[in-house]
C-alpha atoms as a PDB file:
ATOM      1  CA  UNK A   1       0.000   0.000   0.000  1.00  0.00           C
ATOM      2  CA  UNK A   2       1.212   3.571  -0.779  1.00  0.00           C
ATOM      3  CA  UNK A   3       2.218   6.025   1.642  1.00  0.00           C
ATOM      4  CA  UNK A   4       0.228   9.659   0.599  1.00  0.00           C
ATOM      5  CA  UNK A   5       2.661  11.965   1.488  1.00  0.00           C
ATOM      6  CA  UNK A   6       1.825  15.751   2.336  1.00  0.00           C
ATOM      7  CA  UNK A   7       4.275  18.388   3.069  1.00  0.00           C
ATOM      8  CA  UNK A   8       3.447  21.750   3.635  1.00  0.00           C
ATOM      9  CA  UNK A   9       0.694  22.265   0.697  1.00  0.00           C
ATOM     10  CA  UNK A  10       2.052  18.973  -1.380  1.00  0.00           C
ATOM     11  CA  UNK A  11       0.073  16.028  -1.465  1.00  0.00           C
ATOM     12  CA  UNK A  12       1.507  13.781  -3.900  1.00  0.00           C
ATOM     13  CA  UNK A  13       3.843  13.850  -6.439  1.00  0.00           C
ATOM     14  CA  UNK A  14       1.590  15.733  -9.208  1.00  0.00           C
ATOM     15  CA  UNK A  15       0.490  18.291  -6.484  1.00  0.00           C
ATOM     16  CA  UNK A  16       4.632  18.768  -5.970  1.00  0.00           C
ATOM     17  CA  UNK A  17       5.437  19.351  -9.555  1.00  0.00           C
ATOM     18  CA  UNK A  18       2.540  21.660 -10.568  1.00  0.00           C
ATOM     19  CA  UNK A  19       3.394  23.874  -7.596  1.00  0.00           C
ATOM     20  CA  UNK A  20       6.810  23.493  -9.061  1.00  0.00           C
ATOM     21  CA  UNK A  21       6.238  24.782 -12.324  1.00  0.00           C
ATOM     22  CA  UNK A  22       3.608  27.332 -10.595  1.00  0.00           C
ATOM     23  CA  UNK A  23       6.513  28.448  -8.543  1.00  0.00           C
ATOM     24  CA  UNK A  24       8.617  29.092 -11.744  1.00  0.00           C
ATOM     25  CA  UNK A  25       6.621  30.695 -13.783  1.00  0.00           C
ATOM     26  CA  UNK A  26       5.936  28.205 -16.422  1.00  0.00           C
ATOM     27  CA  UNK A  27       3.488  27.147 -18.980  1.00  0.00           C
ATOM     28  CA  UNK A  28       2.900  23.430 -18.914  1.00  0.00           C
ATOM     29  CA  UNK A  29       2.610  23.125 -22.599  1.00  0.00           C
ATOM     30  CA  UNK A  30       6.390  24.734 -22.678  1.00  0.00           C
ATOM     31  CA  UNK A  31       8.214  23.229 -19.426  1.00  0.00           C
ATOM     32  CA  UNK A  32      11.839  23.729 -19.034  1.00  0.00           C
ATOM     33  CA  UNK A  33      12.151  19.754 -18.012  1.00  0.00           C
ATOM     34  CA  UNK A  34      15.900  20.341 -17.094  1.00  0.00           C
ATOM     35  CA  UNK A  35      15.556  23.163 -13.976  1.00  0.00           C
ATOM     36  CA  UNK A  36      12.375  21.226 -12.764  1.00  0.00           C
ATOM     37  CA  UNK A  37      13.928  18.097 -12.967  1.00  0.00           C
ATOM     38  CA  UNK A  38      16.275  19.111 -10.731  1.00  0.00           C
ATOM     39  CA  UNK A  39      14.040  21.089  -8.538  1.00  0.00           C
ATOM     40  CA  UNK A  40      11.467  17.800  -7.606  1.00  0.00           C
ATOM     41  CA  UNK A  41      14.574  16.023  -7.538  1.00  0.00           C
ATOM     42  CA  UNK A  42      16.025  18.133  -4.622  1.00  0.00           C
ATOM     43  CA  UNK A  43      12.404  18.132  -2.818  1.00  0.00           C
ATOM     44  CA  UNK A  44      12.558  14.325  -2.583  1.00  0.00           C
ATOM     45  CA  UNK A  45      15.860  14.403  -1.134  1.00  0.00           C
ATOM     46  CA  UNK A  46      14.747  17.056   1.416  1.00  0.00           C
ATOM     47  CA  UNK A  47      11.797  14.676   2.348  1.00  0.00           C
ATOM     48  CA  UNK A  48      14.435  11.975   2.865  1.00  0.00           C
ATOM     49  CA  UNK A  49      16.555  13.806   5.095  1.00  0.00           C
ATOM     50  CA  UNK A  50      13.689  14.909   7.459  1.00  0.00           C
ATOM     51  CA  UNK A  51      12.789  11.340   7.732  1.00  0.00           C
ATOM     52  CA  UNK A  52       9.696  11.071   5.867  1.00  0.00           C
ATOM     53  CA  UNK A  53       9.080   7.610   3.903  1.00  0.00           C
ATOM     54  CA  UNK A  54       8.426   8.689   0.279  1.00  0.00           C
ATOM     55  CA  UNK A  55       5.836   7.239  -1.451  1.00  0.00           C
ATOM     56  CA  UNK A  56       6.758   5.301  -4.455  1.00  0.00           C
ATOM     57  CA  UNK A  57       4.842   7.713  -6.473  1.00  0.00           C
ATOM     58  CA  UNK A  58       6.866  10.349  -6.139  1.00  0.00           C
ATOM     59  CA  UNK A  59       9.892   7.949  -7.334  1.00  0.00           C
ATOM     60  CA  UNK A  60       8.157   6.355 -10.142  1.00  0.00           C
ATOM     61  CA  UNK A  61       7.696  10.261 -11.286  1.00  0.00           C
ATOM     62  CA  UNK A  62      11.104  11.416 -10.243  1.00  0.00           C
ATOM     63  CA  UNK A  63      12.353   8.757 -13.199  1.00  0.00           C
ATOM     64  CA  UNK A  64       9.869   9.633 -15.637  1.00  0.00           C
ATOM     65  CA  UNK A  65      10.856  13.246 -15.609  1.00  0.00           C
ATOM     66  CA  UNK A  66      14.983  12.572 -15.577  1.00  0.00           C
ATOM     67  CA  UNK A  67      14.051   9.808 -19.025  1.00  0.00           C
ATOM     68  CA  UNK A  68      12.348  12.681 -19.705  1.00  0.00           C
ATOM     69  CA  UNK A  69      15.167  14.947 -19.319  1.00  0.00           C
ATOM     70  CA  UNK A  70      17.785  12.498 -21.523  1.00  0.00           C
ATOM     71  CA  UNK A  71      15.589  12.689 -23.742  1.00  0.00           C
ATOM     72  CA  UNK A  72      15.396  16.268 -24.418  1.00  0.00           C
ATOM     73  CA  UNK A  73      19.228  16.006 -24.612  1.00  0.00           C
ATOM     74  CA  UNK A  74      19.260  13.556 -27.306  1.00  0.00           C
ATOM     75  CA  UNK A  75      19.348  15.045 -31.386  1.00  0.00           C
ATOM     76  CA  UNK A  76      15.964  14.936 -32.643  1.00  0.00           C
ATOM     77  CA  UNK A  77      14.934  13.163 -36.008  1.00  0.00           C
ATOM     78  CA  UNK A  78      14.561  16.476 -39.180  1.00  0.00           C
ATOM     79  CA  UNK A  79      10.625  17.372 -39.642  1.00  0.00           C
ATOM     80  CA  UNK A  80       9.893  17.756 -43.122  1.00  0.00           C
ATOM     81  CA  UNK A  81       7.592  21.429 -43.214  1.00  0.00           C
ATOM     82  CA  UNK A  82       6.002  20.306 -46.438  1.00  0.00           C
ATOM     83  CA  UNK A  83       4.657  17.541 -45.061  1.00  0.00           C
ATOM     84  CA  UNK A  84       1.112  18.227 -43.613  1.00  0.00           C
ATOM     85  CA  UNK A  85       1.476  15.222 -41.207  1.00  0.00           C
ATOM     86  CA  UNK A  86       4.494  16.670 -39.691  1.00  0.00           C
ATOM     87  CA  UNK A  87       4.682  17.324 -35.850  1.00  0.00           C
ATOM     88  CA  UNK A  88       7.343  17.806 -33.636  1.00  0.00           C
ATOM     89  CA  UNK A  89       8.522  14.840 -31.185  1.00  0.00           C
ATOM     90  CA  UNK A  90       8.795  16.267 -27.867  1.00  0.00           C
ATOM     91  CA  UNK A  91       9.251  14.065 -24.897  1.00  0.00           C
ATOM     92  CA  UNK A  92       7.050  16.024 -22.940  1.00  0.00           C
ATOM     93  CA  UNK A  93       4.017  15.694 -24.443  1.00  0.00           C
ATOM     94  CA  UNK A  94       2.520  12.732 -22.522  1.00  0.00           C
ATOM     95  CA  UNK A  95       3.485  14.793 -19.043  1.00  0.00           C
ATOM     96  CA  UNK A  96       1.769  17.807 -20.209  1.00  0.00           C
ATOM     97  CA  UNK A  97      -1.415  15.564 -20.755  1.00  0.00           C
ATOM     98  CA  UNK A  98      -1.677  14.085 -17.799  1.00  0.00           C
ATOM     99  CA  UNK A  99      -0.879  17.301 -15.708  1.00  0.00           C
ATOM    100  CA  UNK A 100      -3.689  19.102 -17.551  1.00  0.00           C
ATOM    101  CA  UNK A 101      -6.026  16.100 -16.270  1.00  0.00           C
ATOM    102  CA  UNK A 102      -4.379  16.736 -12.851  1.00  0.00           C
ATOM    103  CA  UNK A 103      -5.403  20.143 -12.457  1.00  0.00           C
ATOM    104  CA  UNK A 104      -8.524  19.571 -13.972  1.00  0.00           C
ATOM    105  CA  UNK A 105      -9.223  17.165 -11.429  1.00  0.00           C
ATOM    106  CA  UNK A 106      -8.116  19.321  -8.557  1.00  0.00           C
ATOM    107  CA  UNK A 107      -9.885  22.624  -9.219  1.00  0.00           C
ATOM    108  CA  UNK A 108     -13.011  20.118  -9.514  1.00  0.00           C
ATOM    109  CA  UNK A 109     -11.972  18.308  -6.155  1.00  0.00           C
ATOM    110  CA  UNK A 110     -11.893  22.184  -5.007  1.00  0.00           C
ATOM    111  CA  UNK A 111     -15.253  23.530  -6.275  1.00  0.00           C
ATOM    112  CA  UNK A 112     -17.138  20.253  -4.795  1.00  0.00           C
ATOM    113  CA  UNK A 113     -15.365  20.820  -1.234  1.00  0.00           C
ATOM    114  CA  UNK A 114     -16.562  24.666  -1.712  1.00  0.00           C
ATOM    115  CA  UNK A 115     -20.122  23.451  -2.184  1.00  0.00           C
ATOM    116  CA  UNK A 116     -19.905  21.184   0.679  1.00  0.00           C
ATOM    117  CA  UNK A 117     -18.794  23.774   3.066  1.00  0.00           C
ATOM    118  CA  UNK A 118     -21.453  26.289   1.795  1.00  0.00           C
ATOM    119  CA  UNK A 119     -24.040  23.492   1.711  1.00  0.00           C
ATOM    120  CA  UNK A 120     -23.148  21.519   5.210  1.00  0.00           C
ATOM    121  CA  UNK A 121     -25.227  24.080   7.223  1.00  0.00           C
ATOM    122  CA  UNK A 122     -28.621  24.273   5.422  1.00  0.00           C
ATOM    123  CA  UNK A 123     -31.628  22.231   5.687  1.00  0.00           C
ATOM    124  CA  UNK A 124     -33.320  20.509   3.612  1.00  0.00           C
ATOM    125  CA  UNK A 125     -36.973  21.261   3.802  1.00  0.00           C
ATOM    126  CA  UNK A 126     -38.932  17.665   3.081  1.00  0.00           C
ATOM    127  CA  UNK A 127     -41.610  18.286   0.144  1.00  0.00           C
ATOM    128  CA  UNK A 128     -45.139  17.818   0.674  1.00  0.00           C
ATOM    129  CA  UNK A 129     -48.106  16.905  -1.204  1.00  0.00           C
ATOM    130  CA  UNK A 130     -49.715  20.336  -2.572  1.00  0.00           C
ATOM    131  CA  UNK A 131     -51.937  18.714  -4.739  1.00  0.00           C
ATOM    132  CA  UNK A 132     -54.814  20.032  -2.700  1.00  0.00           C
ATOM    133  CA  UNK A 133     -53.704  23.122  -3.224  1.00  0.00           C
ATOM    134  CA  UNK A 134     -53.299  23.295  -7.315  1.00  0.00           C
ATOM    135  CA  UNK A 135     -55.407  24.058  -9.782  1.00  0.00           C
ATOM    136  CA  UNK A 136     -56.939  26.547 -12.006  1.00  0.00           C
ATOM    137  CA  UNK A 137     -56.694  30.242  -9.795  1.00  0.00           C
ATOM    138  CA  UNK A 138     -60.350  30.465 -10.388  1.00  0.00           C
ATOM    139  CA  UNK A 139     -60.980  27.597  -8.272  1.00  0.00           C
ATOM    140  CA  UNK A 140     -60.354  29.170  -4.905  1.00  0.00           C
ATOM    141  CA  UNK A 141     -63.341  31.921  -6.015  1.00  0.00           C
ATOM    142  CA  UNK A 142     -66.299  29.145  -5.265  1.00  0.00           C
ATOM    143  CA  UNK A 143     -64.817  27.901  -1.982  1.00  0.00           C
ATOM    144  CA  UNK A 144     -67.808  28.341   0.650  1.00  0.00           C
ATOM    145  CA  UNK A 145     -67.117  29.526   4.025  1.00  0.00           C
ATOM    146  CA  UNK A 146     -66.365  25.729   5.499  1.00  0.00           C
ATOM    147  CA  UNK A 147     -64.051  24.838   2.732  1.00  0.00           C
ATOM    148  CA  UNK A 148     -62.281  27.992   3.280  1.00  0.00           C
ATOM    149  CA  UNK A 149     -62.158  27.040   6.826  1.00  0.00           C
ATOM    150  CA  UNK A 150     -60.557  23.878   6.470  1.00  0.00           C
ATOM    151  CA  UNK A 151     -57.925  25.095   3.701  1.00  0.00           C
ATOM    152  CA  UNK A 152     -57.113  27.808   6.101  1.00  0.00           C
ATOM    153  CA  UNK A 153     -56.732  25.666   9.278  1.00  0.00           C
ATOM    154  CA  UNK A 154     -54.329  23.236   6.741  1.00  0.00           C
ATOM    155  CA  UNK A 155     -52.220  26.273   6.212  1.00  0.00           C
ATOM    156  CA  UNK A 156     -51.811  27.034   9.937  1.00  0.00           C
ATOM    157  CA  UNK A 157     -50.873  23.447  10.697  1.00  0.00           C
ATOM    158  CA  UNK A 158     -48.213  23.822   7.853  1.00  0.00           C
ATOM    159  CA  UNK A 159     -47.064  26.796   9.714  1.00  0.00           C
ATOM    160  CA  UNK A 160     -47.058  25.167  13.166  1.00  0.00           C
ATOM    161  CA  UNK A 161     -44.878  22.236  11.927  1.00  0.00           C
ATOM    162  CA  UNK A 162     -42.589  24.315   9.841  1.00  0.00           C
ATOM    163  CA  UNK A 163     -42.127  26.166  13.265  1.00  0.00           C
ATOM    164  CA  UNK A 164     -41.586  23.078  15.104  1.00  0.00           C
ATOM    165  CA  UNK A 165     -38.768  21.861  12.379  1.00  0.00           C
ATOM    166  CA  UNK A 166     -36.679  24.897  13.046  1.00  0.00           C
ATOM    167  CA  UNK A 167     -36.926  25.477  16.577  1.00  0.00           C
ATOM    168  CA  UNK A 168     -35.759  22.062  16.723  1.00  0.00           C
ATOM    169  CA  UNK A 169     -32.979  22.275  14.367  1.00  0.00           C
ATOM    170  CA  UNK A 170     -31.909  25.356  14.617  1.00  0.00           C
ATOM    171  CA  UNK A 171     -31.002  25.998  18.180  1.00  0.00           C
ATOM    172  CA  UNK A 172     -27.799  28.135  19.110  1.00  0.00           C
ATOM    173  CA  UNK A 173     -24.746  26.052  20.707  1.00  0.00           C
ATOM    174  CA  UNK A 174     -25.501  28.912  23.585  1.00  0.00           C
ATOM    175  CA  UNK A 175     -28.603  27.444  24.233  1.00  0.00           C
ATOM    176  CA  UNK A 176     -27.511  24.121  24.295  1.00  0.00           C
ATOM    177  CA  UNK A 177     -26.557  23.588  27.720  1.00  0.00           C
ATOM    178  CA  UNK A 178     -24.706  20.317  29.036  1.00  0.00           C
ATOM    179  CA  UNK A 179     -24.937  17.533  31.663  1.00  0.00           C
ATOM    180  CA  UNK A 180     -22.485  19.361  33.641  1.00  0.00           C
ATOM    181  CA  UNK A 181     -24.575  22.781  33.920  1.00  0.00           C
ATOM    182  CA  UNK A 182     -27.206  20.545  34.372  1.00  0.00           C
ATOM    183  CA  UNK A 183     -26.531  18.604  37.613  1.00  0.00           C
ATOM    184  CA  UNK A 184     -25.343  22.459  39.054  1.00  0.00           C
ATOM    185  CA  UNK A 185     -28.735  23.780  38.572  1.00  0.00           C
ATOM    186  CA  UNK A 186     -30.123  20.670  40.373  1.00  0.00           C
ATOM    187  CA  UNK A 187     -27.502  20.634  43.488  1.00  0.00           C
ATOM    188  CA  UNK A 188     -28.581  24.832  43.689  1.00  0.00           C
ATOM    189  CA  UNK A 189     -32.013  23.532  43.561  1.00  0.00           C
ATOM    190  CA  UNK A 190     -31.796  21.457  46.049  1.00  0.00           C
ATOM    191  CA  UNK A 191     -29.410  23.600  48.013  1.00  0.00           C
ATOM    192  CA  UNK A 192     -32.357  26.094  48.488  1.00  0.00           C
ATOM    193  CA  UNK A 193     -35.404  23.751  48.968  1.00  0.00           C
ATOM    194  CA  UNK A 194     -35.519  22.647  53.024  1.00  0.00           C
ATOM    195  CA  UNK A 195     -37.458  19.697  51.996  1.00  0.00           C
ATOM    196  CA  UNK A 196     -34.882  18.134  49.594  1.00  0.00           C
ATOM    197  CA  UNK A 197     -37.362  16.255  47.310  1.00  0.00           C
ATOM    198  CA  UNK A 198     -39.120  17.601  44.495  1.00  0.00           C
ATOM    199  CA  UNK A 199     -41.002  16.871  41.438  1.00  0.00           C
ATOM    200  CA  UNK A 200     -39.215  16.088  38.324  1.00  0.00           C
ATOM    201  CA  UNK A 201     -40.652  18.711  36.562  1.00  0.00           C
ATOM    202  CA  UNK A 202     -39.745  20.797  38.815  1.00  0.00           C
ATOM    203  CA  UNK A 203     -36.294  20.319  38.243  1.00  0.00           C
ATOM    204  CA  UNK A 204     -36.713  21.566  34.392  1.00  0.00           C
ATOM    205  CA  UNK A 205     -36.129  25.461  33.307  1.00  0.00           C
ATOM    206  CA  UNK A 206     -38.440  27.504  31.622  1.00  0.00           C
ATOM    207  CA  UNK A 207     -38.292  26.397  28.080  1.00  0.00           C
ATOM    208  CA  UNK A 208     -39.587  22.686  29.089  1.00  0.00           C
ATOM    209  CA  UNK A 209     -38.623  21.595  25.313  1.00  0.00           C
ATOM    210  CA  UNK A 210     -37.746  17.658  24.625  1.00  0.00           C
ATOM    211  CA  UNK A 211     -33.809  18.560  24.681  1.00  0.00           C
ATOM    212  CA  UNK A 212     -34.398  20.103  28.234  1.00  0.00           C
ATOM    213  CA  UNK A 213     -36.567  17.547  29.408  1.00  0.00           C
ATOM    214  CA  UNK A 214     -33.730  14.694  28.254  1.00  0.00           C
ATOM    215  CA  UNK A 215     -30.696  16.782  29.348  1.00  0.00           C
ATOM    216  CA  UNK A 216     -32.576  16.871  33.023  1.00  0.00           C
ATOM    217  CA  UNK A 217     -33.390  12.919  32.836  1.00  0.00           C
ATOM    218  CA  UNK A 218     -29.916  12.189  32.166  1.00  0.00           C
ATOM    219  CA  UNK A 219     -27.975  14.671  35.007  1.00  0.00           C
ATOM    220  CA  UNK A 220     -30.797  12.854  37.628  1.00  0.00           C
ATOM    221  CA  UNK A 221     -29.873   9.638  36.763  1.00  0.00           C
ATOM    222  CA  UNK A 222     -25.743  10.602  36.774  1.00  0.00           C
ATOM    223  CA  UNK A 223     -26.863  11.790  40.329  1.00  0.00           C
ATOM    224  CA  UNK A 224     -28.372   8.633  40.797  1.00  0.00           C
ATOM    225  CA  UNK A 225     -25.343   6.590  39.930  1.00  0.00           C
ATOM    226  CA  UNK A 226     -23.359   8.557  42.336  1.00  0.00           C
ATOM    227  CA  UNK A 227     -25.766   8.102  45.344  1.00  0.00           C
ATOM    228  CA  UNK A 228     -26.401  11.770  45.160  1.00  0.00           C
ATOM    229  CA  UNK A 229     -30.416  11.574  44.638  1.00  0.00           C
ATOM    230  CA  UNK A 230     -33.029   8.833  44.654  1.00  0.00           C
ATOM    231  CA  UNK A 231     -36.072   8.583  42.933  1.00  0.00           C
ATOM    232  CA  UNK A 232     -39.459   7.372  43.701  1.00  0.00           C
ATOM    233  CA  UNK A 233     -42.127   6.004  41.025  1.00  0.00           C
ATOM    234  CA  UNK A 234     -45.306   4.601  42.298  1.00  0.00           C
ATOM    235  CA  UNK A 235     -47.018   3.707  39.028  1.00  0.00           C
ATOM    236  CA  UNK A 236     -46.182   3.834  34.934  1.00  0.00           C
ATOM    237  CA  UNK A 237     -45.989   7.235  33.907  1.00  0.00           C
ATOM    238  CA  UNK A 238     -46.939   8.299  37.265  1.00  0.00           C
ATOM    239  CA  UNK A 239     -44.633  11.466  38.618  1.00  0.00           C
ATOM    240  CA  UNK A 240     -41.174  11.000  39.697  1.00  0.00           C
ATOM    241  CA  UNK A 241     -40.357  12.063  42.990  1.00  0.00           C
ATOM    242  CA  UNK A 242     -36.314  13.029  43.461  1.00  0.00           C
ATOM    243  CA  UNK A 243     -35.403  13.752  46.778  1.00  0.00           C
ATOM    244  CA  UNK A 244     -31.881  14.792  47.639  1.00  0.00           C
ATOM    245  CA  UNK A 245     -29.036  12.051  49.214  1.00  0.00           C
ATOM    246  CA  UNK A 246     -26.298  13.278  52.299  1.00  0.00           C
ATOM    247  CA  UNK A 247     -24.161  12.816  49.664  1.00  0.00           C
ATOM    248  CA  UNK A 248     -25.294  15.808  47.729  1.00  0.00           C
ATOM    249  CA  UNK A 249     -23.603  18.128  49.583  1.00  0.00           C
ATOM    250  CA  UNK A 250     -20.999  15.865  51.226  1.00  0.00           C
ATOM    251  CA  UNK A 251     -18.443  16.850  49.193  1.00  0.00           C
ATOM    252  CA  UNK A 252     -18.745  20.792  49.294  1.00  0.00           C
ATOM    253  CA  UNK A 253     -19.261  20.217  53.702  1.00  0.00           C
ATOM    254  CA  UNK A 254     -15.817  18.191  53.674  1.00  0.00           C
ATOM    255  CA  UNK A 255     -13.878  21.467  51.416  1.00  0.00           C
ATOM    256  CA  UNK A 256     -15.187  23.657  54.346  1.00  0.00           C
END
């Protein structure tokens, strides 16, 4: 299996060479093979002096470009200009292909992670059946006072569970509050009621929403677990009693 090397911005051994031939100005269709050559030649060395295991990739292209480079020194074979069929041999063609397809690739790879990051925050709203509500516009002119009742109370419920959908997915981190804050708030509770039991309802903040009511249920039964409240039902879905353990407030007597 490969190693992917990345150092600094170079992941790869294409990402190395176009920032290469970036770096120096060049136009792929007319690279000067020799100075670049040399160039990703030196980076690989770098790498293995620092340690890093290069990936065979980066060898494999480190000899491609240096046949490349022989190649460019060798005499090349007279082109005929009157022959329509004529074009030049140069080496480099092949790389400048498949770097073309590399940076296509990457400014693709780019735009898709740009979408993602502008998309990974919005939700999706799920579609519903308005085929109740289409039709021809004249239509809605012959709706009697109870049809126009019911279409009306169909748009409110829309609007009540479109409500519902983002106060439930839209909440603010600072609203969110944690186990932590939670089991506080109870132990202050507690700390202020002479009776030490309570309802568990009781023990919720105004808001009372499903995330409260869980966050609650799960600091009470933390508390539980560390003998630090008890809890009393006498029937299925009956109320829950919570009174308050010596142990609440053991630790806080034994710091004083």
């Amino acid at each position: 299996m490969s190693y992917r090397v990345k150092l600094n911005v170079f992941e790869g051994p294409f990402d190395l060479l176009v920032y290469l031939i970036e770096h120096a100005q060049m136009s792929i269709y007319d690279i000067r093979i020799s100075e670049i050559t040399d160039q990703y030649v030196a980076h690989i060395r770098a790498m293995e002096e620092e340690d890093i295991i290069v990936s065979s990739e980066f060898m494999v292209l480190a000899a491609e470009l240096l046949e490349i480079k022989s190649k460019m020194l060798l005499p090349r074979k007279p082109i005929d200009p009157d022959s329509p069929d004529a074009v030049p041999d140069d080496p480099r063609t092949e790389l400048v292909a498949r770097l073309r397809e590399y940076k296509l690739f990457r400014s693709i790879s780019e735009m898709l992670e740009e979408r993602f990051e502008e998309n990974r925050d919005r939700l999706a709203k799920p579609q519903e059946d308005l085929s109740e509500f289409t039709g021809e516009p004249d239509e809605y002119l012959t709706l009697d006072m109870d049809q126009f009742r019911n279409a009306f109370e169909v748009f409110l419920q829309r609007k009540k569970n479109l409500e519902e959908l983002r106060a439930h997915h839209i909440r603010t981190e600072k609203q969110r509050i944690t186990t932590e804050l939670r089991m506080e708030g109870i132990r202050e509770f507690f700390r202020q009621n002479p009776a030490m039991e309570a309802d568990f309802r009781e023990l919720i903040p105004d808001g009372n929403d499903r995330y409260d009511i869980s966050v609650t249920f799960a600091s009470v039964l933390e508390m539980m677990r560390q003998n630090r409240l008890d809890a009393d039902q006498k029937k299925l879905f009956g109320e829950i009693i919570v009174k308050a353990t010596e142990q609440l407030f053991a630790k806080e007597e034994e710091a004083q």
